[in-house]
Protein backbone atom coordinates (compact mmCIF):
# COMPACT_ATOMS: atom_id res chain seq x y z
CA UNK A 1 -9.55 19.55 -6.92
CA UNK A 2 -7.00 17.52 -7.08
CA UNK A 3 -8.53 14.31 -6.32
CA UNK A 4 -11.53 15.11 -9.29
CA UNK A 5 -8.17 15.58 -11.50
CA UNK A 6 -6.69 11.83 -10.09
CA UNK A 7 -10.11 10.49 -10.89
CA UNK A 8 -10.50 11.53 -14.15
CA UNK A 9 -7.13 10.25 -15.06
CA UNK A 10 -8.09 7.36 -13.86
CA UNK A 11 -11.29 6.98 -15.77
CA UNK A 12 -9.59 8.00 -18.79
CA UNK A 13 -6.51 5.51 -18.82
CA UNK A 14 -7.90 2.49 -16.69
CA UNK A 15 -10.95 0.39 -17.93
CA UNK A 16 -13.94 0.34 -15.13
CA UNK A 17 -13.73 -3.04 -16.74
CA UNK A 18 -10.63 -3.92 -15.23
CA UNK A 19 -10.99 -2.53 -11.79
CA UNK A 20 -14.35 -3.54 -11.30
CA UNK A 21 -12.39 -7.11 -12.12
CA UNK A 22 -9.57 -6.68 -9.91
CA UNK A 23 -11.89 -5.21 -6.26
CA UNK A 24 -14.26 -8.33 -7.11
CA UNK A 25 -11.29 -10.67 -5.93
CA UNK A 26 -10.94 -8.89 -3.29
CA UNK A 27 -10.50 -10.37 0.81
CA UNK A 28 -11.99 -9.19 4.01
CA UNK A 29 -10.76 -9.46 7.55
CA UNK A 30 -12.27 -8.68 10.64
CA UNK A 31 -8.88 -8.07 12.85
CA UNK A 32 -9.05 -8.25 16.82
CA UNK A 33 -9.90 -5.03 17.26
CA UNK A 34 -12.98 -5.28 15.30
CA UNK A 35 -12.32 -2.79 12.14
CA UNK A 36 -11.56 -4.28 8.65
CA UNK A 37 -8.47 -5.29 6.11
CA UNK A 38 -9.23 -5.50 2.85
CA UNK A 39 -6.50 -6.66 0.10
CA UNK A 40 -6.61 -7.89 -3.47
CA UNK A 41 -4.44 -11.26 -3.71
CA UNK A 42 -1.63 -10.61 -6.43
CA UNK A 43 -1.74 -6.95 -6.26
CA UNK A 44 1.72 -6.41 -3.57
CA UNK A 45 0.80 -3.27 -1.94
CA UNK A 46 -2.70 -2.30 -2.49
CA UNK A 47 -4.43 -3.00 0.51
CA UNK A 48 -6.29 -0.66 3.42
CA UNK A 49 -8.42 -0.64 6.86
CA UNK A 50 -11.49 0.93 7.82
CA UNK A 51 -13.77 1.09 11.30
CA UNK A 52 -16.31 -0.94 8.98
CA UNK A 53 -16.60 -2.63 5.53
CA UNK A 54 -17.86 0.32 3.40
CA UNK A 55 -14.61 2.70 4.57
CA UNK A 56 -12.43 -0.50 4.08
CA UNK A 57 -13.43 -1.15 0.76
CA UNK A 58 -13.91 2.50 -0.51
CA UNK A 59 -10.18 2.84 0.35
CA UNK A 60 -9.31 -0.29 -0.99
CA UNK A 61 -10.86 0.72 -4.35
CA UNK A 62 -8.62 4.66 -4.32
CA UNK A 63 -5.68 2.29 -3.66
CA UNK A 64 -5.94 0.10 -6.08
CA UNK A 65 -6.84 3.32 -8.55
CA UNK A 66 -3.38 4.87 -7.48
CA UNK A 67 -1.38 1.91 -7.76
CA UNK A 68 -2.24 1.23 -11.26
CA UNK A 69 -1.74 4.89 -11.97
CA UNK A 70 1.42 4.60 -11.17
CA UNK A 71 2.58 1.16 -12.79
CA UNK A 72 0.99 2.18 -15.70
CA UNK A 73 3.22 5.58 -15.16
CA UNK A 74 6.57 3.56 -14.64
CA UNK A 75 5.49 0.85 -17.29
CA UNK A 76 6.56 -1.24 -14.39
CA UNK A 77 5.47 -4.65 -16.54
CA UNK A 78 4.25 -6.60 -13.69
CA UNK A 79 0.38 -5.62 -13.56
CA UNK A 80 -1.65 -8.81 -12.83
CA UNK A 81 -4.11 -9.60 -15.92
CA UNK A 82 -7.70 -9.20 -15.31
CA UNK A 83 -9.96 -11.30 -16.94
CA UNK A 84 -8.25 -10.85 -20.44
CA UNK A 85 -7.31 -7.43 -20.10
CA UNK A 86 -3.31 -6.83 -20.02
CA UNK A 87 -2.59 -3.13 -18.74
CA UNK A 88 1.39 -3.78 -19.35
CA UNK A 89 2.78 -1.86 -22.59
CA UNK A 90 4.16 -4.48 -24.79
CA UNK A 91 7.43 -2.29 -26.69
């Protein structure tokens, strides 16, 4: 329940637009013990693992989702612009 509440709050106050954006510059990395890192290069923080690509990227993409939930929360003012679109409130 709770996580069909966290993902319509994020459909409702982040555009597809801009996420679907953000997980296309996303990086891959097959580490030494063969599972995967994904990251997205200017977002600090949002990155996962997985045993293979699909779980690595399906957690990137609920990582990314909850860290822009929360910037957008703290109007932190440092959330990278995505092909045009600016999520940072301008007061």
């Amino acid at each position: 329940m709770k996580d069909e509440r966290m993902s319509q709050q994020t459909s409702e106050r982040i555009p597809e637009r801009y996420l679907a954006g953000a997980f296309a510059r996303r990086k891959l990395e097959r580490l030494d013990d063969n599972t995967w890192a994904a990251t997205i290069p200017a977002f600090d923080g949002v990155w996962s693992d997985g045993s293979t690509i699909e779980e690595a990227e399906s957690a990137l993409r609920s990582v990314l989702e909850g860290w822009l939930l929360l910037k957008i929360e703290d109007n932190d003012g440092d959330i990278p612009e995505i092909d045009g679109i600016n999520l940072n409130r301008r007061d």
